[in-house]
C-alpha atoms as a PDB file:
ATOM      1  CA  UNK A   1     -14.741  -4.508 -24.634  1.00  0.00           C
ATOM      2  CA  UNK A   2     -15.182  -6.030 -21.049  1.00  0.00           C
ATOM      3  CA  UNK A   3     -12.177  -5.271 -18.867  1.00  0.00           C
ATOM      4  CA  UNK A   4     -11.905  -5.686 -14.640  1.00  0.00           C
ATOM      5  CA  UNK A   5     -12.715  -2.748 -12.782  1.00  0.00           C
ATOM      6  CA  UNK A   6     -10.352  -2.827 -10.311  1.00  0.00           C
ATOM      7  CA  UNK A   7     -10.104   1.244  -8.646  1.00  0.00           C
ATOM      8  CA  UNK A   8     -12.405   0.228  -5.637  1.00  0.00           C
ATOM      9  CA  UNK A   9     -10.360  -2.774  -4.604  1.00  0.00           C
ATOM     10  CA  UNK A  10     -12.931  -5.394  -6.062  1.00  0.00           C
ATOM     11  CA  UNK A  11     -13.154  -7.197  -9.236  1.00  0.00           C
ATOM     12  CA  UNK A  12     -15.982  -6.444 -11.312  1.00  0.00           C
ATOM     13  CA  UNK A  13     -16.327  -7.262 -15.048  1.00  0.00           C
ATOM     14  CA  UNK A  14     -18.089  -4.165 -16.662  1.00  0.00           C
ATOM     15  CA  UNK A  15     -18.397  -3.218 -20.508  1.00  0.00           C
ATOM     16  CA  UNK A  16     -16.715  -0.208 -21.511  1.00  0.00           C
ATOM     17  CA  UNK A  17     -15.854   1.276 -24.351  1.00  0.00           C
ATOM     18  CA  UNK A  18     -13.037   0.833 -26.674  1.00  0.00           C
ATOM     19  CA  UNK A  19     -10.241   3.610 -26.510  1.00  0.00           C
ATOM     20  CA  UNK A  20      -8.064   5.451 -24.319  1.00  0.00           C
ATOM     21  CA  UNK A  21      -9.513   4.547 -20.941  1.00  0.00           C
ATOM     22  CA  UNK A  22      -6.424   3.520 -20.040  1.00  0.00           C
ATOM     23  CA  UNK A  23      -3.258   5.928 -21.378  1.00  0.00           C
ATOM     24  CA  UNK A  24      -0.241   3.855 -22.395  1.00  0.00           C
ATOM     25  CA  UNK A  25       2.215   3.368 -20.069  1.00  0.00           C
ATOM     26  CA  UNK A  26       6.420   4.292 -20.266  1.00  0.00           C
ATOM     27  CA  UNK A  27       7.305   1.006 -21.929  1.00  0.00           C
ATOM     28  CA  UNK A  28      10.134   0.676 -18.855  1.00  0.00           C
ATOM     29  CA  UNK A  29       7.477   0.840 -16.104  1.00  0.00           C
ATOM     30  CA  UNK A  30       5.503  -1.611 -18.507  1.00  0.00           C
ATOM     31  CA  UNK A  31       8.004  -3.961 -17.682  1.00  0.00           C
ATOM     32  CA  UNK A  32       7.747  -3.410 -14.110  1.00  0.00           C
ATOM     33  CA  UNK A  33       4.025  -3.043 -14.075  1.00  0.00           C
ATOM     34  CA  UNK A  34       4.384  -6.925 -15.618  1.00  0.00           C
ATOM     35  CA  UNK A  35       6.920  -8.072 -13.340  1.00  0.00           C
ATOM     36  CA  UNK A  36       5.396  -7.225 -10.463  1.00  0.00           C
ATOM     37  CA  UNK A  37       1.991  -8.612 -11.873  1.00  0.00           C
ATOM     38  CA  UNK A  38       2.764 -11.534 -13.654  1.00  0.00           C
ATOM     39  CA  UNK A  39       3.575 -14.250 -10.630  1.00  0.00           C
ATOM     40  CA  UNK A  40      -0.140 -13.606  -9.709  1.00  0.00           C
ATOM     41  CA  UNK A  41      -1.080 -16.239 -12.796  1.00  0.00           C
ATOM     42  CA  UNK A  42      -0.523 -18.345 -10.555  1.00  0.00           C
ATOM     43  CA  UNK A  43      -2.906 -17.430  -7.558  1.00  0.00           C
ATOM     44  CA  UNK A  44      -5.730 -17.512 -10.386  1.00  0.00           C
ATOM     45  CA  UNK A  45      -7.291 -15.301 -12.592  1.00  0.00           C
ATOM     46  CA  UNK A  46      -8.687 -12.954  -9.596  1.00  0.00           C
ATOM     47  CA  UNK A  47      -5.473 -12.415  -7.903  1.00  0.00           C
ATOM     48  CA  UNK A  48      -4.273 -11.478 -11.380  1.00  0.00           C
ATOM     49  CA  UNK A  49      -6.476  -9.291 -12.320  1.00  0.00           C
ATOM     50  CA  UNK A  50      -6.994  -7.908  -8.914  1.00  0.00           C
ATOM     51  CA  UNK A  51      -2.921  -7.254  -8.668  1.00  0.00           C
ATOM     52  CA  UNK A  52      -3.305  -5.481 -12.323  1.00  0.00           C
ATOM     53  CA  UNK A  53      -6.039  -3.039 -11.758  1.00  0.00           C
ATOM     54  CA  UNK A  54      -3.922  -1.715  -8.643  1.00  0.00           C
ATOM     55  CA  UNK A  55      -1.203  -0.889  -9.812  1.00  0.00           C
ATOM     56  CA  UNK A  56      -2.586   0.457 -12.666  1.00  0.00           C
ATOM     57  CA  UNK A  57      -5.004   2.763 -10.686  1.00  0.00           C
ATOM     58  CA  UNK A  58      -3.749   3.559  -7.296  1.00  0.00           C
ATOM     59  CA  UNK A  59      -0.811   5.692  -7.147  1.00  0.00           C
ATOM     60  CA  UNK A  60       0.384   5.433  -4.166  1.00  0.00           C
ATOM     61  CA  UNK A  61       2.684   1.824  -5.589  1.00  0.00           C
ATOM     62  CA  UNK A  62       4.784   3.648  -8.257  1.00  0.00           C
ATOM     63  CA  UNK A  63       4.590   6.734  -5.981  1.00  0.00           C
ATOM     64  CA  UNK A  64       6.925   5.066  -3.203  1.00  0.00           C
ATOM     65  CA  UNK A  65       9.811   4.183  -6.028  1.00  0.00           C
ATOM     66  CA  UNK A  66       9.342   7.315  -7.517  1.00  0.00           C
ATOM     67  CA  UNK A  67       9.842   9.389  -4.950  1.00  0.00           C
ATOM     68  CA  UNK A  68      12.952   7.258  -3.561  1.00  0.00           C
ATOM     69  CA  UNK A  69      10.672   7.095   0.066  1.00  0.00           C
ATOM     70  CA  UNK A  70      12.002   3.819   0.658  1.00  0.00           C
ATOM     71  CA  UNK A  71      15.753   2.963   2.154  1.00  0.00           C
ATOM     72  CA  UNK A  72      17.872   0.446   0.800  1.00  0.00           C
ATOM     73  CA  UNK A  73      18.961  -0.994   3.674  1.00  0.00           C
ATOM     74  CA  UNK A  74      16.930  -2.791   6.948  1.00  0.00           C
ATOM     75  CA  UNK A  75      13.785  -4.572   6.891  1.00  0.00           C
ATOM     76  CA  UNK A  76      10.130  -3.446   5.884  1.00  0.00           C
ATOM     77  CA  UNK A  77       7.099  -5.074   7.031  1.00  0.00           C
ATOM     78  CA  UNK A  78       3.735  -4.374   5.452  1.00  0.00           C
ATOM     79  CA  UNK A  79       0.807  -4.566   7.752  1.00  0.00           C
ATOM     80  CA  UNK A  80      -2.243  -5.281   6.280  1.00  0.00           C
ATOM     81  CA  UNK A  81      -0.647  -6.257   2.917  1.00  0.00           C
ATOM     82  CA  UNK A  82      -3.163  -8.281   1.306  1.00  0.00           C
ATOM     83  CA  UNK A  83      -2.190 -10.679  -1.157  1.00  0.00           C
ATOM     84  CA  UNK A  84       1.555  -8.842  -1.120  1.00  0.00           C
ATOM     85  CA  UNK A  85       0.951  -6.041  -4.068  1.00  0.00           C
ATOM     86  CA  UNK A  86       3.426  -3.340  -2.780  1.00  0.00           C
ATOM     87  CA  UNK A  87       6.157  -6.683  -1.802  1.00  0.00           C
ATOM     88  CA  UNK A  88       5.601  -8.205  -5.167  1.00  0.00           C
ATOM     89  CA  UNK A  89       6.288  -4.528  -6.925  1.00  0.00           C
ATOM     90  CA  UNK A  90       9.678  -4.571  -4.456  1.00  0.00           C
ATOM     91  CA  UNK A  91      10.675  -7.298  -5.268  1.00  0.00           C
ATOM     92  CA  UNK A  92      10.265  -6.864  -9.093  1.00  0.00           C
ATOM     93  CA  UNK A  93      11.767  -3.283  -9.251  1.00  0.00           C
ATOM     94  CA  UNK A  94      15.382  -4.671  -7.476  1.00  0.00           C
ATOM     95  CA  UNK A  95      15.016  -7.779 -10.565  1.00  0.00           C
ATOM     96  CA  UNK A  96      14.328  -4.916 -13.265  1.00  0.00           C
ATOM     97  CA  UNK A  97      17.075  -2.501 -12.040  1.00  0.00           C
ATOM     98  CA  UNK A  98      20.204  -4.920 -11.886  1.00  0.00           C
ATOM     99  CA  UNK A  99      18.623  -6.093 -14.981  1.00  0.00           C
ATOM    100  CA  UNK A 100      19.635  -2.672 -16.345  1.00  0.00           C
ATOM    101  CA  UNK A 101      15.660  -1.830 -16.561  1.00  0.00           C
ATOM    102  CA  UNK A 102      14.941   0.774 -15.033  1.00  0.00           C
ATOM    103  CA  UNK A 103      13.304   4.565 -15.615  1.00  0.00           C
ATOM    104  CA  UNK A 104      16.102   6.856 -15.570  1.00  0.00           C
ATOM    105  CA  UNK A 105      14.690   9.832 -14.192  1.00  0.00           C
ATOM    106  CA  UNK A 106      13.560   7.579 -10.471  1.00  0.00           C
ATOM    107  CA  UNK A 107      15.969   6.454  -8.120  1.00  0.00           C
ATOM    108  CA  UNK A 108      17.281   3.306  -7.541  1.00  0.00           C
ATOM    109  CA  UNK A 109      14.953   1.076  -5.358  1.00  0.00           C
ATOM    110  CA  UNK A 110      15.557  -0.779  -2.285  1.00  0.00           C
ATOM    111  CA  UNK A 111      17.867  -3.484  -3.218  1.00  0.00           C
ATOM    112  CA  UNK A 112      19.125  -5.056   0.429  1.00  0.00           C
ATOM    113  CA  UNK A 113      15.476  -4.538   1.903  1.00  0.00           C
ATOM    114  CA  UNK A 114      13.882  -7.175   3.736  1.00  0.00           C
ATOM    115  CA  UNK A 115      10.309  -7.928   2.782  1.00  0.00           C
ATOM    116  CA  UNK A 116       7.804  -9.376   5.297  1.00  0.00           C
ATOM    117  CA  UNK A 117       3.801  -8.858   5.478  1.00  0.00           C
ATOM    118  CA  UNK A 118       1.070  -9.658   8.028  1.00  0.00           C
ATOM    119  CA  UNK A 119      -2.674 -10.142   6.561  1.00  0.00           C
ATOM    120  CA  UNK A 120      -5.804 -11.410   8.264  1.00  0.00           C
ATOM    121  CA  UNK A 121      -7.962 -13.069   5.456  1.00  0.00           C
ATOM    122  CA  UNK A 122      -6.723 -16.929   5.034  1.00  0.00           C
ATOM    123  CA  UNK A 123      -7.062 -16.123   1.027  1.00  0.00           C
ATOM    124  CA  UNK A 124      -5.294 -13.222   0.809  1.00  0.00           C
ATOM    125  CA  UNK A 125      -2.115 -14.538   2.505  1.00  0.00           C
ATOM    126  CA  UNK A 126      -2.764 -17.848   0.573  1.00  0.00           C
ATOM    127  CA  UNK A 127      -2.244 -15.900  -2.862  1.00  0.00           C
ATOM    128  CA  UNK A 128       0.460 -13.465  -1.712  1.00  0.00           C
ATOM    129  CA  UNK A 129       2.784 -16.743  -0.791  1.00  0.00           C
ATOM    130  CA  UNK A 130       2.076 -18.389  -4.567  1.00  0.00           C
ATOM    131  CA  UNK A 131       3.161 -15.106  -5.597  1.00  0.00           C
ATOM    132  CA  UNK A 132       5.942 -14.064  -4.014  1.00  0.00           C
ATOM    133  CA  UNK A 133       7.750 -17.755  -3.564  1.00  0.00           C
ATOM    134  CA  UNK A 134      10.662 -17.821  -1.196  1.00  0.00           C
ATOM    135  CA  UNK A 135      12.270 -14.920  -0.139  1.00  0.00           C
ATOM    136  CA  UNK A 136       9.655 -12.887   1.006  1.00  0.00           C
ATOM    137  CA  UNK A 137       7.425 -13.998   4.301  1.00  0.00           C
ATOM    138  CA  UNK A 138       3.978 -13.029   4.565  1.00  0.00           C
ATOM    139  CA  UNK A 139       2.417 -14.525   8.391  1.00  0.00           C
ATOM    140  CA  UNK A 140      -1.154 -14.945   8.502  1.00  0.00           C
ATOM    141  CA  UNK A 141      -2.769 -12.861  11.145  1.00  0.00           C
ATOM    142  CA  UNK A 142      -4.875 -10.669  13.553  1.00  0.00           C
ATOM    143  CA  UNK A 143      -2.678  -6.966  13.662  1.00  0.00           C
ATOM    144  CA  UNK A 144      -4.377  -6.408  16.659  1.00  0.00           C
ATOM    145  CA  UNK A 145      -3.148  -9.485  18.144  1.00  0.00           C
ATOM    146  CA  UNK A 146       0.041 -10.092  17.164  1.00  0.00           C
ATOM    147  CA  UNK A 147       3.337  -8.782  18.616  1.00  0.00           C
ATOM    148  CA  UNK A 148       5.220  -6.595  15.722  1.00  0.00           C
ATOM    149  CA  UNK A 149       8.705  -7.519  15.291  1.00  0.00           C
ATOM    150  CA  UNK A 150      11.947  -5.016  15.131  1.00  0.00           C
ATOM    151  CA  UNK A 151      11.893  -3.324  11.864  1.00  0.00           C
ATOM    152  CA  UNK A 152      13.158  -0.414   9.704  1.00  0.00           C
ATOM    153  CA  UNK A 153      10.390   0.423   7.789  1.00  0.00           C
ATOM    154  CA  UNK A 154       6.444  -0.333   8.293  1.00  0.00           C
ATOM    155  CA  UNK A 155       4.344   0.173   5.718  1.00  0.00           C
ATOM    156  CA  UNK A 156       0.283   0.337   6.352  1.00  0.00           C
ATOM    157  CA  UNK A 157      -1.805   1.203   2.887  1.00  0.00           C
ATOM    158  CA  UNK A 158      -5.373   1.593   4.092  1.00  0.00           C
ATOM    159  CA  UNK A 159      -5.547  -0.352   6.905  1.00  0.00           C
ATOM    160  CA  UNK A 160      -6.313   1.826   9.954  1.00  0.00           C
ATOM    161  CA  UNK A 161      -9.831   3.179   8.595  1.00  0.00           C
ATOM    162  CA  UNK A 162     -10.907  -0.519   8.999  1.00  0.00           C
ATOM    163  CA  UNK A 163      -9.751  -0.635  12.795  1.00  0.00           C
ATOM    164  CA  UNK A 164     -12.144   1.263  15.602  1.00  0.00           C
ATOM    165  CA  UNK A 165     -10.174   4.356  17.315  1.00  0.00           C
ATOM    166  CA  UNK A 166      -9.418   2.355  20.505  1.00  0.00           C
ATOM    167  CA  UNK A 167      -7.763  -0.078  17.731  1.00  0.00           C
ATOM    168  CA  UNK A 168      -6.214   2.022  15.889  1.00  0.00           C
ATOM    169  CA  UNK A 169      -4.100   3.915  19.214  1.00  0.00           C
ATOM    170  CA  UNK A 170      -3.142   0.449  20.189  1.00  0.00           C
ATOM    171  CA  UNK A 171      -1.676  -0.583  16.608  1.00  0.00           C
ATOM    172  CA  UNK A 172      -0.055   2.947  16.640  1.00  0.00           C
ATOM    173  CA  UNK A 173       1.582   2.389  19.826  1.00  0.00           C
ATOM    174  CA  UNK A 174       2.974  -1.176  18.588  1.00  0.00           C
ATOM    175  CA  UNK A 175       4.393   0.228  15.543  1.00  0.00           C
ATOM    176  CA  UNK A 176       6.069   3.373  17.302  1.00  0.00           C
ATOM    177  CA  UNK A 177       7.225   0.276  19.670  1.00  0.00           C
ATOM    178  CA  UNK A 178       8.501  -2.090  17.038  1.00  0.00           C
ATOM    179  CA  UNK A 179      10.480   0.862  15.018  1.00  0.00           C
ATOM    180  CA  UNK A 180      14.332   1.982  15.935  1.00  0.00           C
ATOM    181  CA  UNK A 181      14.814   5.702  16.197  1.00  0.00           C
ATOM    182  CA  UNK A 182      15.241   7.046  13.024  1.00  0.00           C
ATOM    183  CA  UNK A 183      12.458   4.225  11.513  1.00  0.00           C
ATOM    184  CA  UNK A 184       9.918   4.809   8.944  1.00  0.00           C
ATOM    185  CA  UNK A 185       6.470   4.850   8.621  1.00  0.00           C
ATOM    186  CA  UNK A 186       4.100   5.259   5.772  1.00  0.00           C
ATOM    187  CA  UNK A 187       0.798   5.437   6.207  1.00  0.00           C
ATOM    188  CA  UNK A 188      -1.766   6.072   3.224  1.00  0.00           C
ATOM    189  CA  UNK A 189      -5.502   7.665   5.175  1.00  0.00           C
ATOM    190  CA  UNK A 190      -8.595   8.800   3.478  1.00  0.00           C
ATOM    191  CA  UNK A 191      -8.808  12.262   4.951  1.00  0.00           C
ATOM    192  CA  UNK A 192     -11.784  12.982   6.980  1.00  0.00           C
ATOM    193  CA  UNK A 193     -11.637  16.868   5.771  1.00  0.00           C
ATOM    194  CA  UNK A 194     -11.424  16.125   2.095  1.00  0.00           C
ATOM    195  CA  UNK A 195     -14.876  17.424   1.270  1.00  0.00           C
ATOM    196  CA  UNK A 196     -16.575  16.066  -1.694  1.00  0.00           C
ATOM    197  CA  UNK A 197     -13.958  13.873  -2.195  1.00  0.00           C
ATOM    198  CA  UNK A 198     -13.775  12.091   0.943  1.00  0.00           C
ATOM    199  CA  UNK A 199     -17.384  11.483   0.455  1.00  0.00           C
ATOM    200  CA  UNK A 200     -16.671   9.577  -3.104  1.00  0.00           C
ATOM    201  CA  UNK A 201     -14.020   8.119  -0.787  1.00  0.00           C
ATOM    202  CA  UNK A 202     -16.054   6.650   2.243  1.00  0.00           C
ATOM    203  CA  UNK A 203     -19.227   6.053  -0.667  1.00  0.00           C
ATOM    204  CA  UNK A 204     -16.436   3.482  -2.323  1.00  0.00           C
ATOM    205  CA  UNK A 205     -15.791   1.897   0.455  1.00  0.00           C
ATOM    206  CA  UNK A 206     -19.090   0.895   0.927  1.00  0.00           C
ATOM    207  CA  UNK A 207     -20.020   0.359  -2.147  1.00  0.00           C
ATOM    208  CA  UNK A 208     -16.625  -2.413  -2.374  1.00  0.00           C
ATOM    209  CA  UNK A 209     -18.285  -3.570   0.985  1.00  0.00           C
ATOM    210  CA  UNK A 210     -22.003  -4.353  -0.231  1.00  0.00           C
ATOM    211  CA  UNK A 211     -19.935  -6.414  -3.110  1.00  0.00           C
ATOM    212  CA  UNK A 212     -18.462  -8.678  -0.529  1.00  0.00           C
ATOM    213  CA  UNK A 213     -21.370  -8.812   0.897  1.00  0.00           C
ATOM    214  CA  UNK A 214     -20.824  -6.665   3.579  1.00  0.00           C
ATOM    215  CA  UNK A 215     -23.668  -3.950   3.931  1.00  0.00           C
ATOM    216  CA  UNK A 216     -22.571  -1.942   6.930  1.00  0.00           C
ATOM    217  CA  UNK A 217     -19.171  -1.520   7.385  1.00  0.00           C
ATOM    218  CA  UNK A 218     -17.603   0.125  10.659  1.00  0.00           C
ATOM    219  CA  UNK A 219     -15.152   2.685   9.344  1.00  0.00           C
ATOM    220  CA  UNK A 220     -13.464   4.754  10.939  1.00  0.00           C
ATOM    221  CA  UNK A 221     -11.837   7.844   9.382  1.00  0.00           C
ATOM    222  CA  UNK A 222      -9.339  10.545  10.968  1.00  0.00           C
ATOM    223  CA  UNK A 223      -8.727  14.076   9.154  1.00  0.00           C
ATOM    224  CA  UNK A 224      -4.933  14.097   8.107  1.00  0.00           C
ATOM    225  CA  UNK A 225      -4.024  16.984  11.002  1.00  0.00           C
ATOM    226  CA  UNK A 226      -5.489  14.404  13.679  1.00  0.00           C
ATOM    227  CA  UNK A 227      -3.446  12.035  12.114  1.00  0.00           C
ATOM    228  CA  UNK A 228      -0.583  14.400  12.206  1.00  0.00           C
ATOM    229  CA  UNK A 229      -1.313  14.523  15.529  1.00  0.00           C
ATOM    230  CA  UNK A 230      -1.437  11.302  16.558  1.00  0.00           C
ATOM    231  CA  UNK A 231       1.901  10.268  15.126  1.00  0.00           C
ATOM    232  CA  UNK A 232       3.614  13.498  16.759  1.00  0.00           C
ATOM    233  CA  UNK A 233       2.288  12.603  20.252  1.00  0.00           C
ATOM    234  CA  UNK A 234       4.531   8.991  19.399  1.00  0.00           C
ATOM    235  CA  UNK A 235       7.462  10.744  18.600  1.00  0.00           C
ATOM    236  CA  UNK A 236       7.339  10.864  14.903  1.00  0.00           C
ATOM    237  CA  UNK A 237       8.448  13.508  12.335  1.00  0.00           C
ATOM    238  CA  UNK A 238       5.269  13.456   9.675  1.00  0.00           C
ATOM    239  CA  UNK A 239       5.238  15.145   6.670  1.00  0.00           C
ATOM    240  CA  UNK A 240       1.756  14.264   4.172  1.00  0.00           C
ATOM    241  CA  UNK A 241       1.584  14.189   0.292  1.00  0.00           C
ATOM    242  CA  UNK A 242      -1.312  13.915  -1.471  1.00  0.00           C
ATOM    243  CA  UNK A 243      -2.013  10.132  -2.805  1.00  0.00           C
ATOM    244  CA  UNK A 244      -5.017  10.895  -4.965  1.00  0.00           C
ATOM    245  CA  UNK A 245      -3.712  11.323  -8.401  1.00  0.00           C
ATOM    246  CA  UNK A 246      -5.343  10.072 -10.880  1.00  0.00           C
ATOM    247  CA  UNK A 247      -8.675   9.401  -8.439  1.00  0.00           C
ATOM    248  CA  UNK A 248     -11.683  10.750  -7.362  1.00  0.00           C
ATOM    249  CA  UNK A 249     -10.830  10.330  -3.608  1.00  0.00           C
ATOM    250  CA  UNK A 250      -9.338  11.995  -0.480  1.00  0.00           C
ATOM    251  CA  UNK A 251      -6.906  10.086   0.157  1.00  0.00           C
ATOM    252  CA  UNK A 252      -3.252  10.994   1.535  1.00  0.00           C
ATOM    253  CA  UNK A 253       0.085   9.330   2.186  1.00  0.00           C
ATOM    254  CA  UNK A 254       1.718  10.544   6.020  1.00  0.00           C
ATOM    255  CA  UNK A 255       5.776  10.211   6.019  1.00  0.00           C
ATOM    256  CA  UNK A 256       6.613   9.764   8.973  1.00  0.00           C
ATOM    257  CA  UNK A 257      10.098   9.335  11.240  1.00  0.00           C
ATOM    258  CA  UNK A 258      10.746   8.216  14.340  1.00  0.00           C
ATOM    259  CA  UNK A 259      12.597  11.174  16.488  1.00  0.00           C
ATOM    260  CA  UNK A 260      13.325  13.846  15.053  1.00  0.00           C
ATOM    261  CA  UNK A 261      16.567  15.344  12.564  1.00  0.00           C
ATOM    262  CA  UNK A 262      15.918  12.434  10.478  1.00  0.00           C
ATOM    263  CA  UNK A 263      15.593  12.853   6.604  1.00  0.00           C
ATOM    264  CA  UNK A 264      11.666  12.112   5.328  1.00  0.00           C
ATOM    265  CA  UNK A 265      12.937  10.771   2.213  1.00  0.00           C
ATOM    266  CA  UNK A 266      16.161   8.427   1.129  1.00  0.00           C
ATOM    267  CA  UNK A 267      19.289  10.936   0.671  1.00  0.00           C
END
């Protein structure tokens, strides 16, 4: 049966077998899972399918409801966002939970959270808006460019490994810059030190690269304790979790606060 590949962040049609390649999901986060998905008919079949093999095979989406990570109040802005995966999932979970639909053993999810997104590619941004409708703002542009507004929460899922070092200090100084004391930042990393698996990790990238028909990608990874360290030396209070599940890859999800005495997690 030919079904998208979609665990390197690319859309390839491949033949696999019939069967359990995919286990069945809880039929409540079904509903999300489709919720979140659905409005990406109408960005076209890529978008679609694109939006459905993510959240059905990186964790790290259902991972930030789950673990409550998220507050309910403020504003969140998603740097890097693409075409608004982790927005359109926010934005379906607060629908499915007043809805009365809703796993019972997760918290509730941000329901008074602003949602905004920055993304460079023309495309990406161009999809995310169909998507997401009102509401929700996603600007087009360069995150090494633009000025960050005041927020509450910034989210940034694989982003910085794209960014050289001297990039990636400056982006980290706007975001420490644009959060209030007591603000929070997640930040999933490929870890440098992962071993075999951040091998499979950086040989993914690549391999997603050649597809766009990129063949030698500047990357630039961190180990999680440098990134540890480079949040600390900001002011932040970083705790990581492992964001692998499920994956063959290295990669890890830093919690971080601004200041310190502030809770890691929604209380």
């Amino acid at each position: 049966m030919s079904r998208p590949n979609q665990l390197l962040g690319v859309s390839i049609w491949i033949e696999i077998p019939s069967g359990n390649i995919n286990p069945p999901m809880d039929p409540l986060l079904r509903l999300l899972f489709e919720a979140a998905t659905r409005p990406y008919i109408s960005a076209g079949q890529y978008a679609w399918h694109f939006a459905r093999g993510k959240l059905r095979h990186d964790p790290v989406f259902f991972s930030l409801l789950r673990r409550g990570l998220l507050p309910d109040q403020g504003s969140l802005l998603d740097l890097g966002c693409g075409q608004g995966i982790l927005l359109s999932l926010l934005k379906a979970a607060k629908e499915q939970y007043q809805a009365g639909v809703w796993p019972r053993d997760w918290p509730a999810p941000p329901l008074t959270l602003g949602l905004r997104g920055i993304e460079l590619s023309e495309r990406r941004v161009r999809a995310a808006r169909l998507a997401l409708g009102g509401g929700v703002q996603v600007i087009q542009g360069d995150l090494r460019e633009l000025e960050l507004p005041q927020c509450s929460v910034i989210t940034m899922l694989d982003v910085l490994f794209y960014l050289a070092k001297a990039e990636q200090e400056r982006l980290l100084d706007k975001v420490a810059g644009a959060l209030a004391p007591g603000g929070l930042l997640l930040v999933r990393e490929t870890d440098a030190s992962g071993g075999f698996a951040f091998a499979m990790s950086r040989w993914g990238e690549r391999f997603a690269a050649a597809l766009r028909g990129e063949f030698r990608p500047q990357l630039h990874y961190r180990s999680a304790a440098e990134w540890i360290a480079a949040l600390e030396g900001r002011g932040f209070s970083v705790a990581v979790q492992p964001m692998s599940e499920g994956t063959p890859f290295s990669n890890v999800l830093l919690v971080a606060r601004k200041g310190s005495g502030f809770p890691l997690a929604r209380e």
